[in-house]
C-alpha atoms as a PDB file:
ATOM      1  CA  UNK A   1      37.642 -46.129 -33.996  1.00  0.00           C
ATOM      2  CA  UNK A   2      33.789 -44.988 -33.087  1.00  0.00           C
ATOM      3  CA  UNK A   3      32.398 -44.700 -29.871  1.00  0.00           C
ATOM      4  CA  UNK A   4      28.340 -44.746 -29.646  1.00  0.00           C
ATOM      5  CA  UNK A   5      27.382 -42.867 -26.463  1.00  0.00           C
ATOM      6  CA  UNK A   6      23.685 -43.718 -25.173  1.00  0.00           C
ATOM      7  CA  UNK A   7      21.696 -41.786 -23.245  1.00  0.00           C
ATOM      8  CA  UNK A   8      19.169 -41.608 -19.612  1.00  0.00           C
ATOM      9  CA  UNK A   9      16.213 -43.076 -21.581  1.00  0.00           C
ATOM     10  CA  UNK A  10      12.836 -41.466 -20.600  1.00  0.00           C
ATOM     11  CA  UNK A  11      10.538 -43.702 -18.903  1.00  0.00           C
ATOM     12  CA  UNK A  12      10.999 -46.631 -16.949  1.00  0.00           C
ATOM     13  CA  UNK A  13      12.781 -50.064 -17.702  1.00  0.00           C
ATOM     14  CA  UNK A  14      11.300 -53.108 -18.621  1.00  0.00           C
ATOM     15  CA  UNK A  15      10.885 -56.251 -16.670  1.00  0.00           C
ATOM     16  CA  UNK A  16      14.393 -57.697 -15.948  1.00  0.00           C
ATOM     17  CA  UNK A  17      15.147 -60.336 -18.483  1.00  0.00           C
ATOM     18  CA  UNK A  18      15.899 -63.778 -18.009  1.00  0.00           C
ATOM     19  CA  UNK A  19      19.868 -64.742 -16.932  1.00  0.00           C
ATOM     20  CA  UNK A  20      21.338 -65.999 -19.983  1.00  0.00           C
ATOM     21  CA  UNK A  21      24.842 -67.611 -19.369  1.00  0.00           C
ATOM     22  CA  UNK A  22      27.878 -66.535 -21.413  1.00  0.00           C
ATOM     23  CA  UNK A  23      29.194 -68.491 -24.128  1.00  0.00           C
ATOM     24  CA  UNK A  24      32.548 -68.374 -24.961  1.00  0.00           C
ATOM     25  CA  UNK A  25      33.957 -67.029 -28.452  1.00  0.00           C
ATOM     26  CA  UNK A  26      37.800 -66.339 -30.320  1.00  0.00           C
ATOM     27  CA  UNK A  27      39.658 -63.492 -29.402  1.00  0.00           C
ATOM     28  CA  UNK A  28      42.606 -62.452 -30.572  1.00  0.00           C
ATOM     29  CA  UNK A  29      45.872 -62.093 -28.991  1.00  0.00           C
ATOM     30  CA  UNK A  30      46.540 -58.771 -26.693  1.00  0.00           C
ATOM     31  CA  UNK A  31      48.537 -56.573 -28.908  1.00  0.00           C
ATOM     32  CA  UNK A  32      51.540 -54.789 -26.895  1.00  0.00           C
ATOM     33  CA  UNK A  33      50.045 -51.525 -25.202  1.00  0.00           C
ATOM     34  CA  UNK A  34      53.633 -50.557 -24.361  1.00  0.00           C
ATOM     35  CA  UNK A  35      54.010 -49.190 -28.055  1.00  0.00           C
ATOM     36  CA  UNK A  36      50.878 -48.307 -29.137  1.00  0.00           C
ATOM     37  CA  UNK A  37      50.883 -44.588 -30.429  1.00  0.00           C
ATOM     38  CA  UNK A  38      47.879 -42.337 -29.558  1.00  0.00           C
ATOM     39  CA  UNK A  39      45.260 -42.125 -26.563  1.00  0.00           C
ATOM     40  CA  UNK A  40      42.305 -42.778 -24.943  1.00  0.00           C
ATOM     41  CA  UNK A  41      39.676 -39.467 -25.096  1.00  0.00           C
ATOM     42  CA  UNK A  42      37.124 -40.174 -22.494  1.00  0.00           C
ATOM     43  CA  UNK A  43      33.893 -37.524 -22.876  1.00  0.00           C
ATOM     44  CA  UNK A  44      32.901 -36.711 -18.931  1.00  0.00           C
ATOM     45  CA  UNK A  45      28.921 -35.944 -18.696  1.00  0.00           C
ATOM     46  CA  UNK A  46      28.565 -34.519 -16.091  1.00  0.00           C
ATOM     47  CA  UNK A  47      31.108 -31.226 -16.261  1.00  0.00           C
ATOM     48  CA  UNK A  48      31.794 -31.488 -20.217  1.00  0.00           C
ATOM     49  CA  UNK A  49      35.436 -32.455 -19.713  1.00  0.00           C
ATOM     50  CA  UNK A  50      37.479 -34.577 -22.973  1.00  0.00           C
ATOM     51  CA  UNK A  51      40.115 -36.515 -20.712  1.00  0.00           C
ATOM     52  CA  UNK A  52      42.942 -38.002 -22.726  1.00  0.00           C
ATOM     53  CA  UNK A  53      44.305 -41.758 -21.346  1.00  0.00           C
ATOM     54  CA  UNK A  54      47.213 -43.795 -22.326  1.00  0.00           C
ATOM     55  CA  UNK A  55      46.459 -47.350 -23.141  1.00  0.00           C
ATOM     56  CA  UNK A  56      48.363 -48.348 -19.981  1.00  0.00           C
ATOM     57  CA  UNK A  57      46.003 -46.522 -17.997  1.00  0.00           C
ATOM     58  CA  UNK A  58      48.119 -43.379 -17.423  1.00  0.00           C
ATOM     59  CA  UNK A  59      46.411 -40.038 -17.125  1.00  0.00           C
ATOM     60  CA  UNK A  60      47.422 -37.730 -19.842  1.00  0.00           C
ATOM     61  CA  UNK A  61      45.832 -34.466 -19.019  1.00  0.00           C
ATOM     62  CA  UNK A  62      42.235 -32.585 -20.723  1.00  0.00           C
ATOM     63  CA  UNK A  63      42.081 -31.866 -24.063  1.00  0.00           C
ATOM     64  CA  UNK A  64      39.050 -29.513 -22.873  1.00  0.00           C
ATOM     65  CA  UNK A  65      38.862 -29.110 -19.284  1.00  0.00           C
ATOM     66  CA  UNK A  66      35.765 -28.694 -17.591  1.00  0.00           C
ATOM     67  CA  UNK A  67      33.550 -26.062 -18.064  1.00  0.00           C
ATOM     68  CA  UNK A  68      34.952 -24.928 -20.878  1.00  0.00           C
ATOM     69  CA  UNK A  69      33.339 -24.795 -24.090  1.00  0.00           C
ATOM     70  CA  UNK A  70      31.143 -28.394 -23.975  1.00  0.00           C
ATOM     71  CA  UNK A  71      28.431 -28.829 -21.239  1.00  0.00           C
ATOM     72  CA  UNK A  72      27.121 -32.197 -21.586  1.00  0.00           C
ATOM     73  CA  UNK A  73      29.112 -34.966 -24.007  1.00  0.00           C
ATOM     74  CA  UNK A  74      27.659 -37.954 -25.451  1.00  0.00           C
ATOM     75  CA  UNK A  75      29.435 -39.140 -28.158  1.00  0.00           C
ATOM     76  CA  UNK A  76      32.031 -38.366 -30.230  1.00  0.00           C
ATOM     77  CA  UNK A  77      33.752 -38.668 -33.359  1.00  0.00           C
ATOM     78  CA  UNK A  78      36.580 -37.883 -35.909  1.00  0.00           C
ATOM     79  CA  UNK A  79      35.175 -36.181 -39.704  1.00  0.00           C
ATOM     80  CA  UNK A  80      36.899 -36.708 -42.684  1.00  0.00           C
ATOM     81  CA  UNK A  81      38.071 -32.522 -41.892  1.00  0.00           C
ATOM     82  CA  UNK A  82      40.508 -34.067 -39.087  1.00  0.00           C
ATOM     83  CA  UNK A  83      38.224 -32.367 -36.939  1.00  0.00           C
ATOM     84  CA  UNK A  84      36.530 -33.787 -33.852  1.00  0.00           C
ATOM     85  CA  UNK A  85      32.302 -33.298 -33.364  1.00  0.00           C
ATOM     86  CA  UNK A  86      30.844 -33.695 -30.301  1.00  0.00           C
ATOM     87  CA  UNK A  87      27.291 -34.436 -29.890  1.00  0.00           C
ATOM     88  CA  UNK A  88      26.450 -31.910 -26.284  1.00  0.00           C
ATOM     89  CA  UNK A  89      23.508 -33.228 -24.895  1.00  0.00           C
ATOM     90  CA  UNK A  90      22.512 -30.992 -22.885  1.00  0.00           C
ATOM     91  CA  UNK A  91      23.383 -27.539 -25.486  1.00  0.00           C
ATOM     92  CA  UNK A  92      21.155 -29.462 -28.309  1.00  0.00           C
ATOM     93  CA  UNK A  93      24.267 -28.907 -30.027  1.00  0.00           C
ATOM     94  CA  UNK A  94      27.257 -30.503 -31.937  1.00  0.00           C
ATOM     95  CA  UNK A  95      30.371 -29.093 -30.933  1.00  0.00           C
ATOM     96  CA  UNK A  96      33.881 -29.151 -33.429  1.00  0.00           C
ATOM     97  CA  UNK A  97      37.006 -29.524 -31.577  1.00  0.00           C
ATOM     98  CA  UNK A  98      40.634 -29.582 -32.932  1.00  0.00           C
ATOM     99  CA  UNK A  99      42.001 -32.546 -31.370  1.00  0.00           C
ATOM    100  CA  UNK A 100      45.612 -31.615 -31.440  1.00  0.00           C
ATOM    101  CA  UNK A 101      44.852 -28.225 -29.967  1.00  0.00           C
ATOM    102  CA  UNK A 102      41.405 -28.808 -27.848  1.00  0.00           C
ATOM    103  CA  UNK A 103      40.398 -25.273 -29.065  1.00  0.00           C
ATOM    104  CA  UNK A 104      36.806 -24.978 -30.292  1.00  0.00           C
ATOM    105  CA  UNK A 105      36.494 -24.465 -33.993  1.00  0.00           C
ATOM    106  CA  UNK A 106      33.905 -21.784 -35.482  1.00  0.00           C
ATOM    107  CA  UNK A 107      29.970 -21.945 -33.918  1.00  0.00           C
ATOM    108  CA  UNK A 108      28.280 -24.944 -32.876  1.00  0.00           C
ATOM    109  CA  UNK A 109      25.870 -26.202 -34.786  1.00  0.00           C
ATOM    110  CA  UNK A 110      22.171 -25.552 -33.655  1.00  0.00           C
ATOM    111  CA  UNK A 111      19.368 -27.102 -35.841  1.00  0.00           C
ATOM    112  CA  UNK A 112      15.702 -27.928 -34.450  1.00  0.00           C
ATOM    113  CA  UNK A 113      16.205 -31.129 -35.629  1.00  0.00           C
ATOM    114  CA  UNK A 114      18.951 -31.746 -33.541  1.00  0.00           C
ATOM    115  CA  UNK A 115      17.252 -31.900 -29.700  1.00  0.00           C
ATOM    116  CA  UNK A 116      19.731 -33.724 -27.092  1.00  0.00           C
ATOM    117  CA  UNK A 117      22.096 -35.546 -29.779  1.00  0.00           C
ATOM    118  CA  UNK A 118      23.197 -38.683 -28.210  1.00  0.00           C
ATOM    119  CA  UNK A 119      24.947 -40.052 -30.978  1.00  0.00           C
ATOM    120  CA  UNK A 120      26.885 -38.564 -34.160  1.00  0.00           C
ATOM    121  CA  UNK A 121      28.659 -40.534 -37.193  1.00  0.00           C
ATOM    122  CA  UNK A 122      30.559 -40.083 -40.449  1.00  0.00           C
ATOM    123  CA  UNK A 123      29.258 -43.104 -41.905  1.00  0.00           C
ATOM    124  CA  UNK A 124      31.107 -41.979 -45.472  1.00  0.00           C
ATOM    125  CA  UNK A 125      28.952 -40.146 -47.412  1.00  0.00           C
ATOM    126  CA  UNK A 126      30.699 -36.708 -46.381  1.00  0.00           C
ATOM    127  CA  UNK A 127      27.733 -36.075 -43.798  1.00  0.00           C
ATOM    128  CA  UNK A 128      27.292 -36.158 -40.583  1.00  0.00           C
ATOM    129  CA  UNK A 129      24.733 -38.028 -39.127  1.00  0.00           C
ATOM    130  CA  UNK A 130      23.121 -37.335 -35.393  1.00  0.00           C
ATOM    131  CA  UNK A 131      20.860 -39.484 -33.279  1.00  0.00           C
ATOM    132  CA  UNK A 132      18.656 -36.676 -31.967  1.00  0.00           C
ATOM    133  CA  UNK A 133      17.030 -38.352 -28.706  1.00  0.00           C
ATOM    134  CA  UNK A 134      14.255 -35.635 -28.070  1.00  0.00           C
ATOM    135  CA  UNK A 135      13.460 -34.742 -31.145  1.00  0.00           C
ATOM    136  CA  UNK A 136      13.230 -38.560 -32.249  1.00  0.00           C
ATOM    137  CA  UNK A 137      15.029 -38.478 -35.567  1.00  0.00           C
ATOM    138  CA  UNK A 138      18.097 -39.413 -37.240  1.00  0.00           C
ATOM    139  CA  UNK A 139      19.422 -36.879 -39.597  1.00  0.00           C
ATOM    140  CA  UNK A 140      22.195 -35.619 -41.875  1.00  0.00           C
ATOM    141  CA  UNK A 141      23.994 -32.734 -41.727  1.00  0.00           C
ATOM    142  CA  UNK A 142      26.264 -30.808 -43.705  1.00  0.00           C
ATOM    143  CA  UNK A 143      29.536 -30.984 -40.871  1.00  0.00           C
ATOM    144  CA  UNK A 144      30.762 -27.546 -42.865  1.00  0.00           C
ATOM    145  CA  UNK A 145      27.962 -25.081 -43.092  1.00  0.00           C
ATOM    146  CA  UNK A 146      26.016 -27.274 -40.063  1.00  0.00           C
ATOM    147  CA  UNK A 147      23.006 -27.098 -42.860  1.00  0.00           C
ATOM    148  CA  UNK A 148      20.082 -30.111 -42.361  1.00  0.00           C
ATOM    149  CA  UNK A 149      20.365 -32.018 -45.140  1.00  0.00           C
ATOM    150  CA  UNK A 150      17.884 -34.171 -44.408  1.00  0.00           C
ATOM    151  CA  UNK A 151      16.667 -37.553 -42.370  1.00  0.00           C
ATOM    152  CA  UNK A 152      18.717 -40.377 -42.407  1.00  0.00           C
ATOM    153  CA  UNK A 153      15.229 -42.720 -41.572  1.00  0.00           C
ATOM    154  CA  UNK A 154      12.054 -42.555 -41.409  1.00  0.00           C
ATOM    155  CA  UNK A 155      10.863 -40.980 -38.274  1.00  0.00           C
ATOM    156  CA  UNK A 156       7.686 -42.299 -37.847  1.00  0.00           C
ATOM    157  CA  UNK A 157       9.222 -45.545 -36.788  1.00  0.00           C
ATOM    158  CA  UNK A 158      12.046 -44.158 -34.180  1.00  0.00           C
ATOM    159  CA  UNK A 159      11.264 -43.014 -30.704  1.00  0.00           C
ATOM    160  CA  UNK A 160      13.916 -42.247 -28.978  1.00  0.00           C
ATOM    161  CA  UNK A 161      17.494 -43.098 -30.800  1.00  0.00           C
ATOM    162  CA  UNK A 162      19.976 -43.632 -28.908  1.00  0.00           C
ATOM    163  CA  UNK A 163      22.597 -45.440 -30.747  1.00  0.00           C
ATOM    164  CA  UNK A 164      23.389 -46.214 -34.743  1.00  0.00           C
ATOM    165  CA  UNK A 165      25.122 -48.667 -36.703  1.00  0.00           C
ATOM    166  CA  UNK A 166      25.653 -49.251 -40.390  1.00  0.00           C
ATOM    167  CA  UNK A 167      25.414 -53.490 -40.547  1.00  0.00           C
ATOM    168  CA  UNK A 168      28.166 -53.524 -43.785  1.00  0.00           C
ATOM    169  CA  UNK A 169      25.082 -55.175 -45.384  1.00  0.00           C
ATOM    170  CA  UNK A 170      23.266 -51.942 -46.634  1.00  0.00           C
ATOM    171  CA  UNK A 171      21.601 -51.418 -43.645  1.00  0.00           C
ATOM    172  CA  UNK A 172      21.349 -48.831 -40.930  1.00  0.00           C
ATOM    173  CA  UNK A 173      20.583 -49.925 -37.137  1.00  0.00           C
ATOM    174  CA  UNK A 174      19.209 -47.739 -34.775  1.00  0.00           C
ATOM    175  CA  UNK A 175      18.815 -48.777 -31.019  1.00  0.00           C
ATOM    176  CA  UNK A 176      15.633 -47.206 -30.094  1.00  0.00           C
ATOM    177  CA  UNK A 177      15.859 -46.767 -25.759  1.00  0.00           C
ATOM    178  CA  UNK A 178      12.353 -45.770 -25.520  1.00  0.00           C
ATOM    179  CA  UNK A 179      10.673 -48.861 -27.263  1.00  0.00           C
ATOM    180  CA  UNK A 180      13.269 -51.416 -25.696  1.00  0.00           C
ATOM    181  CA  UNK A 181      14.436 -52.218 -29.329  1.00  0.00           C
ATOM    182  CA  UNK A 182      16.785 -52.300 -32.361  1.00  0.00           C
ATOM    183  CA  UNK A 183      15.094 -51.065 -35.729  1.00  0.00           C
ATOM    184  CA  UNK A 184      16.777 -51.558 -39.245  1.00  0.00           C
ATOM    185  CA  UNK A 185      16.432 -48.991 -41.755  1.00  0.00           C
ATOM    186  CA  UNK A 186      17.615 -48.992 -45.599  1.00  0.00           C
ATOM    187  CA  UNK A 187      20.839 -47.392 -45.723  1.00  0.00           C
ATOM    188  CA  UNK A 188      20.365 -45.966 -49.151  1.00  0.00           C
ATOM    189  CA  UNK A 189      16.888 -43.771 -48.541  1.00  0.00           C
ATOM    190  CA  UNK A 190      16.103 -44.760 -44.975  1.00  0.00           C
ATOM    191  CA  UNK A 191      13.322 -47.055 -45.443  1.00  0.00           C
ATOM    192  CA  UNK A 192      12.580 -48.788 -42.138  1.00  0.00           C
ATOM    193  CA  UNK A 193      12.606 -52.444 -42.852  1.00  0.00           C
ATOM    194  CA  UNK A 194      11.943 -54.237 -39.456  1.00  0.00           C
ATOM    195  CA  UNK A 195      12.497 -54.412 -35.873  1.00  0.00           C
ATOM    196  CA  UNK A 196      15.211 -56.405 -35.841  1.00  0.00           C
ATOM    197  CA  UNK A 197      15.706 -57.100 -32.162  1.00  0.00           C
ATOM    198  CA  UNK A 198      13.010 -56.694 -29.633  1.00  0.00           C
ATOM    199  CA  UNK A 199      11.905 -58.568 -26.576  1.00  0.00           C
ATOM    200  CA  UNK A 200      12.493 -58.159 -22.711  1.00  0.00           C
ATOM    201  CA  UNK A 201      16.592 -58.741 -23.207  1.00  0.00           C
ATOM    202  CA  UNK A 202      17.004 -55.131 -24.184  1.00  0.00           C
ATOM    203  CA  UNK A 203      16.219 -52.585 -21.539  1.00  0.00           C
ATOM    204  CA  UNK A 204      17.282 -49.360 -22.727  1.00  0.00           C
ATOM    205  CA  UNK A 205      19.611 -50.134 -25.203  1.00  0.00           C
ATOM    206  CA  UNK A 206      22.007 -47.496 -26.710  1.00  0.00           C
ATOM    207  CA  UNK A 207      25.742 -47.977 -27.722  1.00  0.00           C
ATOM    208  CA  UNK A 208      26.175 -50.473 -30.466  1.00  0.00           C
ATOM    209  CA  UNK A 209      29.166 -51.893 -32.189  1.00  0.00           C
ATOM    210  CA  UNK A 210      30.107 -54.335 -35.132  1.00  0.00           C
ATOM    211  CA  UNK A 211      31.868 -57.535 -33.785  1.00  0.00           C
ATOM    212  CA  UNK A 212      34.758 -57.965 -35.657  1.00  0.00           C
ATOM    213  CA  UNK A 213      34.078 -60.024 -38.879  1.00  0.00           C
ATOM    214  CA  UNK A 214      30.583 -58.640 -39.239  1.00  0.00           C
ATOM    215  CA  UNK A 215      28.483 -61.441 -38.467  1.00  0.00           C
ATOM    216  CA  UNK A 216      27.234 -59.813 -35.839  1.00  0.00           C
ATOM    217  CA  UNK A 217      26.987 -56.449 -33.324  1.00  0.00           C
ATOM    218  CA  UNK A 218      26.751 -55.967 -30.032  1.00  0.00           C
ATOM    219  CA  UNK A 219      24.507 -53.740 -27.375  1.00  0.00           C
ATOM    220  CA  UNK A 220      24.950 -52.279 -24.188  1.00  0.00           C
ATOM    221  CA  UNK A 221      21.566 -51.444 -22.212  1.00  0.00           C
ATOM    222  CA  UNK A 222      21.672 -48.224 -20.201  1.00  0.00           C
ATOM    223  CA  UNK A 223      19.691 -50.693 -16.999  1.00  0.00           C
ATOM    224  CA  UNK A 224      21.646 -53.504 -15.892  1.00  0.00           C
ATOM    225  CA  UNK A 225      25.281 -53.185 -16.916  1.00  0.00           C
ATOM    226  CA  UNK A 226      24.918 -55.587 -19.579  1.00  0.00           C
ATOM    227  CA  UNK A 227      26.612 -56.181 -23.688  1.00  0.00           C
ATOM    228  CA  UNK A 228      24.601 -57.890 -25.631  1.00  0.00           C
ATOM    229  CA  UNK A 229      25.514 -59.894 -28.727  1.00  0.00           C
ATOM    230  CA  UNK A 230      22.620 -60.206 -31.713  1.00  0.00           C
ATOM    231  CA  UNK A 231      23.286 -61.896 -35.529  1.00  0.00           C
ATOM    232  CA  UNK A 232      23.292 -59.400 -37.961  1.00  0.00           C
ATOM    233  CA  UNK A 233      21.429 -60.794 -40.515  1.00  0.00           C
ATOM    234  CA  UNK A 234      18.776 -61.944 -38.598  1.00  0.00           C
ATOM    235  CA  UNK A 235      18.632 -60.369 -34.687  1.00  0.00           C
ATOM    236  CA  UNK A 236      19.031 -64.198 -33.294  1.00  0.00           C
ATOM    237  CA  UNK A 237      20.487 -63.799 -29.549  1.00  0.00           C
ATOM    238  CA  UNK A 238      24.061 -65.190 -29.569  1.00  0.00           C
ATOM    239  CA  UNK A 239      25.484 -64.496 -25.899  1.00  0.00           C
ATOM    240  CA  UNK A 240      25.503 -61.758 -23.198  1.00  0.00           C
ATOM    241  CA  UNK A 241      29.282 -60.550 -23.867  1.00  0.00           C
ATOM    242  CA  UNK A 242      29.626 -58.879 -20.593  1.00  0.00           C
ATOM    243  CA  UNK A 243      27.243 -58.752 -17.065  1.00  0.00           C
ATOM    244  CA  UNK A 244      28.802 -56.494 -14.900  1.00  0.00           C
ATOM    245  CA  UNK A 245      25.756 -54.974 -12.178  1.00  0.00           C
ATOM    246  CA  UNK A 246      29.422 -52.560 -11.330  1.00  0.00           C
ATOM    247  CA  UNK A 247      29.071 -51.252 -14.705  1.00  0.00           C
ATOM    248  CA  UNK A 248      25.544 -50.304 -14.164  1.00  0.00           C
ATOM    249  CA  UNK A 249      24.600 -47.667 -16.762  1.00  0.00           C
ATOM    250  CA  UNK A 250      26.267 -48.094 -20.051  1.00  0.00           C
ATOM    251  CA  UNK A 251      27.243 -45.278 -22.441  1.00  0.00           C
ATOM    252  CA  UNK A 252      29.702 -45.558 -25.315  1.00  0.00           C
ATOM    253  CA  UNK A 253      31.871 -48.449 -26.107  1.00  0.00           C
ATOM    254  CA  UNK A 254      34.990 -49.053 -28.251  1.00  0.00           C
ATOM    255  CA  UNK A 255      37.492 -51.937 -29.618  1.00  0.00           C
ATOM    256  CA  UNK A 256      41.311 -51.917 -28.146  1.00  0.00           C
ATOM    257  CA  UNK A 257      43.639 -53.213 -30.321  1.00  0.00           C
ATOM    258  CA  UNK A 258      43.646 -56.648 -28.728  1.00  0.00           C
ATOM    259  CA  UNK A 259      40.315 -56.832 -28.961  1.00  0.00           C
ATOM    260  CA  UNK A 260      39.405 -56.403 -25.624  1.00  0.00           C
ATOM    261  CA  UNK A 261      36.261 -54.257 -25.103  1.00  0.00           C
ATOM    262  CA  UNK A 262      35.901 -51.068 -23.198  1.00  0.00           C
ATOM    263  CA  UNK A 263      32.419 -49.665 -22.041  1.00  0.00           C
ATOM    264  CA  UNK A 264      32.110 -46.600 -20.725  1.00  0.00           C
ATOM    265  CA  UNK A 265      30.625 -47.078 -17.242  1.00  0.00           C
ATOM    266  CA  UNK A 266      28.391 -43.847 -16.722  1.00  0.00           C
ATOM    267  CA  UNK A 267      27.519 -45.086 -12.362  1.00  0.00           C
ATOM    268  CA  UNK A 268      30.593 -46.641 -11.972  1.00  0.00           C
ATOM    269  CA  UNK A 269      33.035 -43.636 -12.762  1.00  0.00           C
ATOM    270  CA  UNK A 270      35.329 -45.243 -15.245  1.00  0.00           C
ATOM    271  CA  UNK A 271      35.643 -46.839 -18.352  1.00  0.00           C
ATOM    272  CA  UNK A 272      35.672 -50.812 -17.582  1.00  0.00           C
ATOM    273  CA  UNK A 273      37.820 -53.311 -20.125  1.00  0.00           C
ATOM    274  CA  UNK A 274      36.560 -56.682 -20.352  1.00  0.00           C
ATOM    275  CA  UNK A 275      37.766 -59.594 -22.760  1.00  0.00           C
ATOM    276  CA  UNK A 276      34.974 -60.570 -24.563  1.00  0.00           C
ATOM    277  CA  UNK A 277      35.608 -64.307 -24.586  1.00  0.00           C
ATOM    278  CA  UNK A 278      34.492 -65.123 -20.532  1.00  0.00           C
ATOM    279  CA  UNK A 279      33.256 -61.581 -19.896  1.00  0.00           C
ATOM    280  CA  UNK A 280      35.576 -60.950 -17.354  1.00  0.00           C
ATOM    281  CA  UNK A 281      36.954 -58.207 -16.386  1.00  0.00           C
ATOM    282  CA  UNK A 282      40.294 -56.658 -16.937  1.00  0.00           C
ATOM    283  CA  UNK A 283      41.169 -53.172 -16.146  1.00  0.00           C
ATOM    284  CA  UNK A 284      39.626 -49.379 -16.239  1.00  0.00           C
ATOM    285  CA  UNK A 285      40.576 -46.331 -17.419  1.00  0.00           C
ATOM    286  CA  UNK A 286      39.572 -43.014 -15.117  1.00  0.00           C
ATOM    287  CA  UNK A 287      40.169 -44.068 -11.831  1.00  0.00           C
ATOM    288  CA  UNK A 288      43.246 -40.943 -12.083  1.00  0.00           C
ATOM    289  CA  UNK A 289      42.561 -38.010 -13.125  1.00  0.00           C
ATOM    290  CA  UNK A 290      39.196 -35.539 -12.966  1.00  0.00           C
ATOM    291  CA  UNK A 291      36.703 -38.152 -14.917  1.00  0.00           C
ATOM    292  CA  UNK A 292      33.066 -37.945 -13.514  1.00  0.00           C
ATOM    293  CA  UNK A 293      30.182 -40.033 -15.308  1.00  0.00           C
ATOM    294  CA  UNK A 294      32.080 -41.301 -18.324  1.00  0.00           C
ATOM    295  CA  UNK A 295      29.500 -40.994 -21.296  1.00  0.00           C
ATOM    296  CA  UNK A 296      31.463 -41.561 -24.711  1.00  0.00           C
ATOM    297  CA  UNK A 297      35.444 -43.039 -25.186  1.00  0.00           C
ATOM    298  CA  UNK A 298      36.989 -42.868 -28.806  1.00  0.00           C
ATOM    299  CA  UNK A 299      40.964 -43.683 -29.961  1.00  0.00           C
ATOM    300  CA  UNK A 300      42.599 -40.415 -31.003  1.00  0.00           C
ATOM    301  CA  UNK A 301      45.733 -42.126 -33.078  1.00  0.00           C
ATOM    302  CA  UNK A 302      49.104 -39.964 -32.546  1.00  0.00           C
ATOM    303  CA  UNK A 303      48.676 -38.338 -29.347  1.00  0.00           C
ATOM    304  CA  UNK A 304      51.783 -37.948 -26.974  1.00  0.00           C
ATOM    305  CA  UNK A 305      51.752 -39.908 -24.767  1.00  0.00           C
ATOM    306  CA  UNK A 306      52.816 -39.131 -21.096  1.00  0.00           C
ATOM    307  CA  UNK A 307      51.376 -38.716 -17.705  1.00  0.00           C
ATOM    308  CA  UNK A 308      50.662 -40.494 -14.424  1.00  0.00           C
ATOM    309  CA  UNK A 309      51.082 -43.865 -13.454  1.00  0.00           C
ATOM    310  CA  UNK A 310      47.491 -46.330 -12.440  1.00  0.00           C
ATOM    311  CA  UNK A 311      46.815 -47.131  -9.695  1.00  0.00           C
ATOM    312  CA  UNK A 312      45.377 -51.135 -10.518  1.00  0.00           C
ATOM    313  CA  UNK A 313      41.953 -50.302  -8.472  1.00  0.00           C
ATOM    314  CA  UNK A 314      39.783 -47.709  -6.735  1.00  0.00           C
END
């Protein structure tokens, strides 16, 4: 399961847009958390920490504790190695970890190319592909020599990425959090093909996942704490999924297995489960254990799970 992490966009937000009221939509049934084999791994900016969660809500313990090897996470995800890369925001790095051990595997990888990553992705093509906020490219990159293989779009029509989503149409989205907009690229060579979303509803935007079904994705803007739901093939506003001012900044999101969706909530300290069909809230993650400013939050299947009991609120 991916997480997109976004990141503090440069410049200041847009006008606030317009209150749009939620509409509802089909989810399905809760599956039965009680069972469910893995955890939670919750990236913590601000001191580098990879917290692991039960389901429930129990703390499980670090799989990197603070300090340790990671400065500044923003995303994450699993490569077809078994390993885990972390995009380190601050380092201008991408960091492999072994997720059953949490030890750091070989050198980071260190390209110019690669300037505060705030989002990285094994889309399938045996690459990995980073958002590189500063620099203001998408590229590929070998995951096992860390060699630059090349851009994954055009950069003369991305600013600052910040989040980035293959469509299952061909396509290649990038949420750009400088321009207040969500480009689409050609998958195949990285042609950029059109804005696809713009207008004063997206105010930094940055995380972005598929719906399930694929008709359609969703956004979380870093300003406002809100999810935003757009039509694939065309950008057409559907619904705001989830307005939460709590939330405030938004970084990575995720799907549970009930289809419930967790954002993680960078100013509010946890990450925040809402069902999708009213918006309303459900639970959080975080509110045990050492999390700070939760950044990036990805399923790691098959990890033991034990720990802490949740308390239900702050």
């Amino acid at each position: 399961m991916l997480a997109v992490a976004s990141v503090v966009p440069v410049g200041s937000a847009p006008a606030a847009p317009p209150a749009v009221p939620a509409r509802p939509a089909p989810v399905p049934p809760p599956a039965d958390r009680s069972t469910r084999t893995g955890a939670w791994l919750i990236a913590s900016a601000d001191d580098g920490a990879l917290l692991r969660y039960a389901d429930d809500g129990r703390y499980l313990g670090p799989l990197t504790a603070a300090g340790s090897s990671i400065d500044d996470p923003r995303s994450m995800a699993l490569g077809p190695d078994g390993m885990l890369y972390v995009a380190d925001w601050a380092a201008d790095a991408i960091v492999r970890v072994d997720p059953s051990t949490g030890q750091v595997a070989g050198s980071p990888i260190r390209l110019d190319a690669v300037r505060h990553p705030a989002q990285v992705l094994f889309p399938g093509d045996g690459a990995l592909w980073v958002a590189s906020q500063v620099a203001g490219r998408v590229v590929r990159v070998d995951p096992a020599s860390g060699r630059l293989l090349g851009d994954a779009v055009d950069p003369a029509h991305v600013v600052q990425p910040a989040g980035v989503l293959l469509d299952g149409r061909g396509h290649l989205l990038v949420s750009d959090a400088r321009a207040h907009r969500v480009r689409r690229f050609a998958a195949e060579d990285g042609a950029w093909i059109d804005d696809l979303v713009a207008g004063n509803l997206l105010s930094a935007p940055g995380a972005m996942l598929l719906v399930p079904g694929g008709e359609s994705f969703i956004v979380a803007n870093w300003y406002g704490g809100r999810v935003l739901e757009f039509r694939v093939g065309d950008g057409a506003f559907v619904r705001v999924v989830v307005d939460d001012p709590k939330m405030a900044h938004a970084g990575g999101m995720a799907w549970d297995d009930g289809g419930r969706l967790l954002v993680a909530g960078w100013a509010s300290g946890d990450v925040r489960r809402y069902d999708p069909a009213t918006g309303d809230f459900v639970d959080a993650l975080g509110r045990v254990g050492p999390l700070g400013s939760p950044s990036a939050v990805l399923w790691l299947p098959g990890s033991p799970v034990t720990g802490n009991a949740e308390p239900p609120s702050r």
